[in-house]
PDB file of N, CA and C in Angstrom:
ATOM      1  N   UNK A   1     106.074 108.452 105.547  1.00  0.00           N
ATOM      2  CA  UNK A   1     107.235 108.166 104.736  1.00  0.00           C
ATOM      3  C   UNK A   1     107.097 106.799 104.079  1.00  0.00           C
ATOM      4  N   UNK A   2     106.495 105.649 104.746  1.00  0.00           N
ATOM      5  CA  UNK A   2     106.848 104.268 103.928  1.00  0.00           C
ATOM      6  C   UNK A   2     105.732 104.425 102.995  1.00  0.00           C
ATOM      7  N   UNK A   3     104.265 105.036 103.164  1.00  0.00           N
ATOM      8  CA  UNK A   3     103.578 105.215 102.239  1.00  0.00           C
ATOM      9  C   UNK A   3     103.903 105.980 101.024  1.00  0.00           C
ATOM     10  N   UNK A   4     104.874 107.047 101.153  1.00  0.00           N
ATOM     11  CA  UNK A   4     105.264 108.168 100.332  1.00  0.00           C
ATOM     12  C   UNK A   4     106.476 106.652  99.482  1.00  0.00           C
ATOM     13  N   UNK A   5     107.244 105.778 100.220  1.00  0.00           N
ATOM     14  CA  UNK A   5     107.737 104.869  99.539  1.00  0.00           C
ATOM     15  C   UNK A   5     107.605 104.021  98.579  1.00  0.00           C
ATOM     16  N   UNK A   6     105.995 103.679  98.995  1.00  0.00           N
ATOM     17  CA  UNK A   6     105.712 103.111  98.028  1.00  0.00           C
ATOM     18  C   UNK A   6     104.871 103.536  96.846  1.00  0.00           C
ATOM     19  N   UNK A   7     104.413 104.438  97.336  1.00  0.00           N
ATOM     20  CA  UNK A   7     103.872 104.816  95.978  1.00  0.00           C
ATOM     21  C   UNK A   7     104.890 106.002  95.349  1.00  0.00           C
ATOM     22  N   UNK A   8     105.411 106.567  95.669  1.00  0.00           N
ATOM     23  CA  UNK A   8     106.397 107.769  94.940  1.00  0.00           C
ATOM     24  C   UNK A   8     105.840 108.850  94.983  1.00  0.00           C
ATOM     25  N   UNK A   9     106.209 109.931  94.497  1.00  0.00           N
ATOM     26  CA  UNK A   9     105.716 111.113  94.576  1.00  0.00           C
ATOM     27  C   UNK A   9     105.291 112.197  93.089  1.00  0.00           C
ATOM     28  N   UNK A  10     104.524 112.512  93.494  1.00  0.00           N
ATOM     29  CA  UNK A  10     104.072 112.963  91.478  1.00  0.00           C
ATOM     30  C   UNK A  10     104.800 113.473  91.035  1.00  0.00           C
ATOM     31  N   UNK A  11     105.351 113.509  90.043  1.00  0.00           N
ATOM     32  CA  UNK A  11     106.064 114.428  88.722  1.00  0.00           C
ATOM     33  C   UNK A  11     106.170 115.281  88.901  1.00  0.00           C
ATOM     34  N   UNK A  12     105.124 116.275  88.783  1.00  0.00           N
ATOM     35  CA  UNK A  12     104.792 118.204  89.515  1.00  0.00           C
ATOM     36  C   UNK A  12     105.292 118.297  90.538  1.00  0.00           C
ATOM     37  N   UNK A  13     105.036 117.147  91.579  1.00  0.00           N
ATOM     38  CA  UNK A  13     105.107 117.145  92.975  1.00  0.00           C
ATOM     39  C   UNK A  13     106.866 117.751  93.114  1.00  0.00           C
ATOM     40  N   UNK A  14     107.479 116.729  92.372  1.00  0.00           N
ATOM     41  CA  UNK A  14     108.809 116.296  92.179  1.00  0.00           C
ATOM     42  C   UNK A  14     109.745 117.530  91.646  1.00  0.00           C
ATOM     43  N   UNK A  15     108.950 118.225  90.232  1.00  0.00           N
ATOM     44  CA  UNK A  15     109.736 118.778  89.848  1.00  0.00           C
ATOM     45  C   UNK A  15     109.466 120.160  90.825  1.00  0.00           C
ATOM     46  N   UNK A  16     108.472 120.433  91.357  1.00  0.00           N
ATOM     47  CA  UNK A  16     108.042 121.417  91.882  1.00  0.00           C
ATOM     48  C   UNK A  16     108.947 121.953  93.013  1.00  0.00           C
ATOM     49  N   UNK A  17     109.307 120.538  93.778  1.00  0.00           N
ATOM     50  CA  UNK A  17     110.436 120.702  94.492  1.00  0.00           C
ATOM     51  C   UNK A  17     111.660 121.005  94.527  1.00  0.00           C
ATOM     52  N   UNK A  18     112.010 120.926  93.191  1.00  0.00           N
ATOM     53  CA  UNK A  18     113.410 121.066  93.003  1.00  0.00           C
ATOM     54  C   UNK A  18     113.670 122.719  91.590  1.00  0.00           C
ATOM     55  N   UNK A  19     112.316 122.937  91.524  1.00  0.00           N
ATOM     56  CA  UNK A  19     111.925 124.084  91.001  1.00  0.00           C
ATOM     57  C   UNK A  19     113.052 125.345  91.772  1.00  0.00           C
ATOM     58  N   UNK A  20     113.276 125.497  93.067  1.00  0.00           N
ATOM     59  CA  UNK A  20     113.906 126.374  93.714  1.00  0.00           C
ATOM     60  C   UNK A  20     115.190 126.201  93.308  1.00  0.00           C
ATOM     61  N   UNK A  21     115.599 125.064  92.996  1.00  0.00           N
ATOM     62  CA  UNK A  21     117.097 124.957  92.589  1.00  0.00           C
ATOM     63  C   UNK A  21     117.385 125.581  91.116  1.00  0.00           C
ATOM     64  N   UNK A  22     116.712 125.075  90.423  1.00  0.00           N
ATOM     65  CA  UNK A  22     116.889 125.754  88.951  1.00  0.00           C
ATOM     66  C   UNK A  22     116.423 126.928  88.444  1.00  0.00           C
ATOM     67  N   UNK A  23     115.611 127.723  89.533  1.00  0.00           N
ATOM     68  CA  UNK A  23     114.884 128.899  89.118  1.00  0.00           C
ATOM     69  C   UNK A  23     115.968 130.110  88.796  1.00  0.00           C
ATOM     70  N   UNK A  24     116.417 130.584  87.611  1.00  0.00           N
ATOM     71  CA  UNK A  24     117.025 131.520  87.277  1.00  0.00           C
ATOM     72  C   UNK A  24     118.102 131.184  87.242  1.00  0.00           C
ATOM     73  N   UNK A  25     118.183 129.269  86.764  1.00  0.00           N
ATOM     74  CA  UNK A  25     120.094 129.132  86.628  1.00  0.00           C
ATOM     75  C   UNK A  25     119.660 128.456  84.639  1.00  0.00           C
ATOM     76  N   UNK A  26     121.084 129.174  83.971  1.00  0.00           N
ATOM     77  CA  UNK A  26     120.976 128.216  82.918  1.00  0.00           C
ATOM     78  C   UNK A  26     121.725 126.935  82.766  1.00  0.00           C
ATOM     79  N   UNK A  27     120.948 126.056  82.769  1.00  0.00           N
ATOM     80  CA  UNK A  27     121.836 124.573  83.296  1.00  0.00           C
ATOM     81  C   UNK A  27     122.134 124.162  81.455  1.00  0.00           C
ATOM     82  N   UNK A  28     123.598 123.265  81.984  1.00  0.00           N
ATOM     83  CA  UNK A  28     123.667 122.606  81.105  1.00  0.00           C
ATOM     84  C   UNK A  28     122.851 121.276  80.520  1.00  0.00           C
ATOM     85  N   UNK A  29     122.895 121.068  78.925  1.00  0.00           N
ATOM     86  CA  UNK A  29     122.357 119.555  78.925  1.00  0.00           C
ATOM     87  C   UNK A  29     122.962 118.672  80.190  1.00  0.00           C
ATOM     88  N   UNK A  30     123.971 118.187  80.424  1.00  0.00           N
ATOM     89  CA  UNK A  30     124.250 117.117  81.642  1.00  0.00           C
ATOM     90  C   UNK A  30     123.671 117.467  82.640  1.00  0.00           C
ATOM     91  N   UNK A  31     123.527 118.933  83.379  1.00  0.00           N
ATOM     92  CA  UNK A  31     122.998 119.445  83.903  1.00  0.00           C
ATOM     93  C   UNK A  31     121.092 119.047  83.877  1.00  0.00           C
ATOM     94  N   UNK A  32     120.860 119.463  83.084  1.00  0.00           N
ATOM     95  CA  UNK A  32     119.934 119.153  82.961  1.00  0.00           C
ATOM     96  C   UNK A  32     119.256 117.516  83.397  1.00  0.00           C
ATOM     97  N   UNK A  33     119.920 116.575  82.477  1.00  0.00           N
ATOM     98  CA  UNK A  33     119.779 115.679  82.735  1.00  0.00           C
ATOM     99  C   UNK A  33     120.105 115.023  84.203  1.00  0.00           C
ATOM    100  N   UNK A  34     121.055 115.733  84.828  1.00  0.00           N
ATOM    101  CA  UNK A  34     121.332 115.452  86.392  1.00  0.00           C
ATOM    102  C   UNK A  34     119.893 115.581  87.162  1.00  0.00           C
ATOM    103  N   UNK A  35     119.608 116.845  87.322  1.00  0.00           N
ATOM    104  CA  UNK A  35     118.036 117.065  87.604  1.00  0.00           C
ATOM    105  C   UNK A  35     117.335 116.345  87.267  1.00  0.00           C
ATOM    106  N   UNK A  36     116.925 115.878  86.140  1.00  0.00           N
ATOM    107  CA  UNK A  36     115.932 115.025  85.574  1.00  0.00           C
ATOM    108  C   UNK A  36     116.258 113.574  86.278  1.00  0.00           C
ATOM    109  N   UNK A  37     116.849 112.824  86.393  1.00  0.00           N
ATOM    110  CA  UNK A  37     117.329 112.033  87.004  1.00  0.00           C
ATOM    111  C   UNK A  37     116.927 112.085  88.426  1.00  0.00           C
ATOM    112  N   UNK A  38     116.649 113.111  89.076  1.00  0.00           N
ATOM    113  CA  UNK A  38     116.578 113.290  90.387  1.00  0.00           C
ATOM    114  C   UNK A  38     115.172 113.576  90.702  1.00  0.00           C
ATOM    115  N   UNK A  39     114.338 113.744  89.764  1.00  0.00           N
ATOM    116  CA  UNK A  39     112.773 113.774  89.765  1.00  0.00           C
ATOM    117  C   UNK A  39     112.300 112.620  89.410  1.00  0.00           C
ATOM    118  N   UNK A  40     113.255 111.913  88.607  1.00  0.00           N
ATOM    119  CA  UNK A  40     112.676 110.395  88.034  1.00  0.00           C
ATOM    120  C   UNK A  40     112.898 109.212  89.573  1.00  0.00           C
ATOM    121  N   UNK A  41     113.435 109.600  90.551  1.00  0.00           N
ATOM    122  CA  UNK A  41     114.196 109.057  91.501  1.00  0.00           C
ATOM    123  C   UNK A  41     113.043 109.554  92.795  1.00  0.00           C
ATOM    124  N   UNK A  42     112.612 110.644  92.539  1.00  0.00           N
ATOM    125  CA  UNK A  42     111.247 111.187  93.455  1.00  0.00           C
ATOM    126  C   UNK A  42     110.372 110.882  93.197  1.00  0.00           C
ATOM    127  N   UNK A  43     110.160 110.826  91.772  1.00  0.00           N
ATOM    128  CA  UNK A  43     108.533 110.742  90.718  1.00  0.00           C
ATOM    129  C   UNK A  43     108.752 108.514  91.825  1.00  0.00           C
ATOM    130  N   UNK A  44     109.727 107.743  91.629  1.00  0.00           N
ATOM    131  CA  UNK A  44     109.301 106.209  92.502  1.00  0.00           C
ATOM    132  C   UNK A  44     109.407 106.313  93.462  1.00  0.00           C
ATOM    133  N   UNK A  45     110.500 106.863  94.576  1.00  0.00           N
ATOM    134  CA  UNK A  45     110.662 106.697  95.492  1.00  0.00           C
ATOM    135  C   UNK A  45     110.345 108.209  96.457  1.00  0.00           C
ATOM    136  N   UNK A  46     110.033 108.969  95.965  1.00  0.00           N
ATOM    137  CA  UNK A  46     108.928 109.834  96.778  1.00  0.00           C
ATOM    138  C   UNK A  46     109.944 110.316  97.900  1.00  0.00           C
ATOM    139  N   UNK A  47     111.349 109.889  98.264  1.00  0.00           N
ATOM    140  CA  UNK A  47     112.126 111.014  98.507  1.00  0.00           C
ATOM    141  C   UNK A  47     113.765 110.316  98.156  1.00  0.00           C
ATOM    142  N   UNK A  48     114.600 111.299  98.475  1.00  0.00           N
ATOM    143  CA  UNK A  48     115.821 110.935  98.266  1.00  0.00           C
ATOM    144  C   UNK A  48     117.337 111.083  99.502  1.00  0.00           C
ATOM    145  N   UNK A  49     118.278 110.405  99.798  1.00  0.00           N
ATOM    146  CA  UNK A  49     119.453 110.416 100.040  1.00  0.00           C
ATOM    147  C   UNK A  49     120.423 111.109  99.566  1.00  0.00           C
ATOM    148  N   UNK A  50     120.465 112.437  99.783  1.00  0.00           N
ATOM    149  CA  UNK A  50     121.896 112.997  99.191  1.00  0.00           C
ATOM    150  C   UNK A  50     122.509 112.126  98.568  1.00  0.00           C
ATOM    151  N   UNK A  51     123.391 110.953  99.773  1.00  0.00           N
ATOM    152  CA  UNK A  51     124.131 110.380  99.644  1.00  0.00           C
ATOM    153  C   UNK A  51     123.811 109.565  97.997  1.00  0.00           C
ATOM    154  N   UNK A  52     122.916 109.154  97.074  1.00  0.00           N
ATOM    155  CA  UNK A  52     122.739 108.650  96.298  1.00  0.00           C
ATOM    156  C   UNK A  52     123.213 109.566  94.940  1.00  0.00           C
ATOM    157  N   UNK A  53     123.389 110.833  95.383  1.00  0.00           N
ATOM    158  CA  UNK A  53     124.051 111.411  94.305  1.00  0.00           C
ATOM    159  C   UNK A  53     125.304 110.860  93.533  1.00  0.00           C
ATOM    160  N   UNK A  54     125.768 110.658  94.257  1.00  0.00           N
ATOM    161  CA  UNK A  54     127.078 109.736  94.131  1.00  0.00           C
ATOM    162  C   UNK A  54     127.551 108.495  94.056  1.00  0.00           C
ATOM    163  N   UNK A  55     125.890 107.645  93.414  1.00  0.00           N
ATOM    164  CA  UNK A  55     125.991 106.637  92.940  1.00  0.00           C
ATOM    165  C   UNK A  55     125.737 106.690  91.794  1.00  0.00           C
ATOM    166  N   UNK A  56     125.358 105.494  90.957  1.00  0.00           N
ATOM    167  CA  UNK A  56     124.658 105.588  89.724  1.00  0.00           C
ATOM    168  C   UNK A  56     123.428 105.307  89.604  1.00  0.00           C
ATOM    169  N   UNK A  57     122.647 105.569  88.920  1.00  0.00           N
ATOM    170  CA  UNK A  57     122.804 106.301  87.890  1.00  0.00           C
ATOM    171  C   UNK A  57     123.405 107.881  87.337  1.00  0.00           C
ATOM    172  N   UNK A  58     123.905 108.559  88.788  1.00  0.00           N
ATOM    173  CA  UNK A  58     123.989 109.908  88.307  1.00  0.00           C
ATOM    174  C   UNK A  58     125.633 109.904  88.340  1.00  0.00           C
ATOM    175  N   UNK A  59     126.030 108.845  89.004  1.00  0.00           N
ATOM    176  CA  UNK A  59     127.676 108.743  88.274  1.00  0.00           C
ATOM    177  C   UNK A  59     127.665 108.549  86.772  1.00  0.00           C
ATOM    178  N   UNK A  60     126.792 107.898  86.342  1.00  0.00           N
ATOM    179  CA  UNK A  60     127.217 107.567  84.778  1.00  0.00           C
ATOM    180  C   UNK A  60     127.361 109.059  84.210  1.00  0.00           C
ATOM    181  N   UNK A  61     126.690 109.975  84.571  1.00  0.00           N
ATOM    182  CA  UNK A  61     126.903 111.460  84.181  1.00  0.00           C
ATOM    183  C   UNK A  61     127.877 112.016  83.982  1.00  0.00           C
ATOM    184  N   UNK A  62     128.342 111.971  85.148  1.00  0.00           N
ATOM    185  CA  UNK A  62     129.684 112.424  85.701  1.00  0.00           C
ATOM    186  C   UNK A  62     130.373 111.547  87.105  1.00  0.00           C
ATOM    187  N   UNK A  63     131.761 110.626  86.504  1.00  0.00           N
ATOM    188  CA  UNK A  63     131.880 110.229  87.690  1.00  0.00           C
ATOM    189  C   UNK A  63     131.859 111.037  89.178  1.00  0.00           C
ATOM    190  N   UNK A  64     132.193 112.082  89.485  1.00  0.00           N
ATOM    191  CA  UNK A  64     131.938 112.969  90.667  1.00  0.00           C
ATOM    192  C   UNK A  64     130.880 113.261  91.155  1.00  0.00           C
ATOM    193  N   UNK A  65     129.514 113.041  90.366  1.00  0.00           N
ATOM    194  CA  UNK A  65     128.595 112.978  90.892  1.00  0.00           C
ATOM    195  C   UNK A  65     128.173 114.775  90.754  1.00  0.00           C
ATOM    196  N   UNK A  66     127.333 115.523  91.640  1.00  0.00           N
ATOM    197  CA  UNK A  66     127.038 116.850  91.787  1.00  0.00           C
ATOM    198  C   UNK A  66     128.202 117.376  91.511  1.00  0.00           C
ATOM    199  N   UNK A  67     129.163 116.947  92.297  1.00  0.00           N
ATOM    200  CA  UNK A  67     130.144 117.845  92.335  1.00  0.00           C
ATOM    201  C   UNK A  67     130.831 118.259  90.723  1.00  0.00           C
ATOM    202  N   UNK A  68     130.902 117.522  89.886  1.00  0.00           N
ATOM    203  CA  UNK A  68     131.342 116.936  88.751  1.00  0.00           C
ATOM    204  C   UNK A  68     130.164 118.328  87.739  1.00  0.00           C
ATOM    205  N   UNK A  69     129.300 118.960  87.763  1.00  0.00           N
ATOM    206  CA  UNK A  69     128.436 119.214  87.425  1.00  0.00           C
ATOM    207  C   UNK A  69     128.484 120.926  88.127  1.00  0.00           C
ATOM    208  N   UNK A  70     128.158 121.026  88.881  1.00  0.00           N
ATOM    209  CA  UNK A  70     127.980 122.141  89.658  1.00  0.00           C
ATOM    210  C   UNK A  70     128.555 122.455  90.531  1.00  0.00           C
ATOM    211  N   UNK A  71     129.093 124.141  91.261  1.00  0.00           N
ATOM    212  CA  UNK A  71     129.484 124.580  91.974  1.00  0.00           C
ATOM    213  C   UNK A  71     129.467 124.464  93.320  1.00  0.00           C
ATOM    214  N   UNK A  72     130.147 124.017  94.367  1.00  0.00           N
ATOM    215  CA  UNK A  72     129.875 123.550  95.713  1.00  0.00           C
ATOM    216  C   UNK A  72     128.726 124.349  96.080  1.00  0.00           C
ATOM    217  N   UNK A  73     128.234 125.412  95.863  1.00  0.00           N
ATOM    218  CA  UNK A  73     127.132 126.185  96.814  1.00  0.00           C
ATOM    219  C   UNK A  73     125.894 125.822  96.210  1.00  0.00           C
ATOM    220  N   UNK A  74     126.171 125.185  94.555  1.00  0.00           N
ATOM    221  CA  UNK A  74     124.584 124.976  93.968  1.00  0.00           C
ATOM    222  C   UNK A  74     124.243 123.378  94.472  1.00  0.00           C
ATOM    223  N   UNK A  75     125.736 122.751  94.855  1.00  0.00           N
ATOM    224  CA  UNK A  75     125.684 121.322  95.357  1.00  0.00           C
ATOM    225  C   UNK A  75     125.050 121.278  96.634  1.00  0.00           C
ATOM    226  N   UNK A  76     125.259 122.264  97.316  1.00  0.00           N
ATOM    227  CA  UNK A  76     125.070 122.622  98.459  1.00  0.00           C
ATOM    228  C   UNK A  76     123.008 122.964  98.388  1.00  0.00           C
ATOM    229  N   UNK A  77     123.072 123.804  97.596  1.00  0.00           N
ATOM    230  CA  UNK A  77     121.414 124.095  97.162  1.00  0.00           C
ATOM    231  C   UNK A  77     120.408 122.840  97.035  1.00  0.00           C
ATOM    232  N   UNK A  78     121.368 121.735  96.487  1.00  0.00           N
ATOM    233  CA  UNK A  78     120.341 120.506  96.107  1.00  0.00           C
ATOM    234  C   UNK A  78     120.313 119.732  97.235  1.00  0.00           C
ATOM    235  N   UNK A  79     121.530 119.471  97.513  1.00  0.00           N
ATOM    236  CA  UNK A  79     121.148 118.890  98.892  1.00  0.00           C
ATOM    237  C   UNK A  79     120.285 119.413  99.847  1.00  0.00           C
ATOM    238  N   UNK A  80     119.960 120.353 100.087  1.00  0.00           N
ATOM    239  CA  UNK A  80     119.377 121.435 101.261  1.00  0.00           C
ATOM    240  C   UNK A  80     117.645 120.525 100.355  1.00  0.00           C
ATOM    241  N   UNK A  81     117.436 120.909  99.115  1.00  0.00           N
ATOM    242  CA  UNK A  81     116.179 120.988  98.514  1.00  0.00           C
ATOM    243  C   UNK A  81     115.879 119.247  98.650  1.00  0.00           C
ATOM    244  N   UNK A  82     116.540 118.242  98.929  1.00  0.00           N
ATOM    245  CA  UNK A  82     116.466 116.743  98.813  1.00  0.00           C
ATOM    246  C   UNK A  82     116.030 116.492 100.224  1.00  0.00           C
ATOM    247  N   UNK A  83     116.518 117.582 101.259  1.00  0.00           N
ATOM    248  CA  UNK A  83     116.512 116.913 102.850  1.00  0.00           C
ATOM    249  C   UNK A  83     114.796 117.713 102.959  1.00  0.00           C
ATOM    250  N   UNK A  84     114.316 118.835 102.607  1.00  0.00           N
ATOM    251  CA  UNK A  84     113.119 119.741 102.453  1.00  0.00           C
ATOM    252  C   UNK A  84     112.192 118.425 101.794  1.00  0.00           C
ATOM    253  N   UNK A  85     112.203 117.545 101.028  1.00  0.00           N
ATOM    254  CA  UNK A  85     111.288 116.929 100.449  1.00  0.00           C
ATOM    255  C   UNK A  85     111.518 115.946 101.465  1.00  0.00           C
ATOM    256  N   UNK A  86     112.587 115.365 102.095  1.00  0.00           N
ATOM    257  CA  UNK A  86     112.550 114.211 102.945  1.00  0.00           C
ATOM    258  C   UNK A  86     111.806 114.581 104.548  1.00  0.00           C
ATOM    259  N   UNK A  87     112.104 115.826 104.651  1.00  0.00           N
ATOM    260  CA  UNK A  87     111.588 116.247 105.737  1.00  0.00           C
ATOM    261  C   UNK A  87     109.927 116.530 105.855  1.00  0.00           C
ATOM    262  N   UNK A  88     109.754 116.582 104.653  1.00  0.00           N
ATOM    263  CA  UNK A  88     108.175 117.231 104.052  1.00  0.00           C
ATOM    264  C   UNK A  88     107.327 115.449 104.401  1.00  0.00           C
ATOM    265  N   UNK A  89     108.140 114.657 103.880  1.00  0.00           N
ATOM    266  CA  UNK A  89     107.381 112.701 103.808  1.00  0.00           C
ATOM    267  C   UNK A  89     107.543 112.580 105.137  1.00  0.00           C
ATOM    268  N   UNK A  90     108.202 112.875 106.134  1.00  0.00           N
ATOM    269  CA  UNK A  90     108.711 112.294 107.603  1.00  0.00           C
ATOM    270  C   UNK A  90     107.469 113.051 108.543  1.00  0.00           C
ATOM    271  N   UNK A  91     107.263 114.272 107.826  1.00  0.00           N
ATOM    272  CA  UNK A  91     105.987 115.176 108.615  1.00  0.00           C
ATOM    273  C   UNK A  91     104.382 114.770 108.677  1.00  0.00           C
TER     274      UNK A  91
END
């Protein structure tokens, strides 16, 4: 994990992961950009905190954060897919 810290985690790596979340949804632009945001946040820091959803940069989106954006169960989906990449650096 502190190695996965400091160097971050690749792009592919990144989006690859979060590939399960968006597979067969049509997201909105904000949408979109929520995600993107959340690979740019993997692509340095190689994993993530739920809890950071609900700061900014992804408040500037939407103050609510995920929730503000998507349906509790797809909120529910990303989180599940954020703790899978954190769990993946801890292994």
């Amino acid at each position: 994990m502190f190695v996965r810290s400091l160097v971050g985690l690749d792009r592919e790596a990144a989006k690859q992961a979060l590939s399960g979340f968006t597979a067969g949804k049509t997201l909105t632009a904000n949408q979109i950009q929520f995600v993107n945001l959340i690979v740019d946040h993997l692509t340095e820091h190689g994993a993530m905190m739920p809890k950071l959803l609900y700061e900014s940069p992804f408040t500037d989106i939407t103050p609510q954060g995920p929730d503000g954006l998507f349906p509790p169960a797809q909120v529910d989906e990303l989180v599940a897919a954020l703790s899978q990449v954190r769990a993946r650096a801890v292994a």
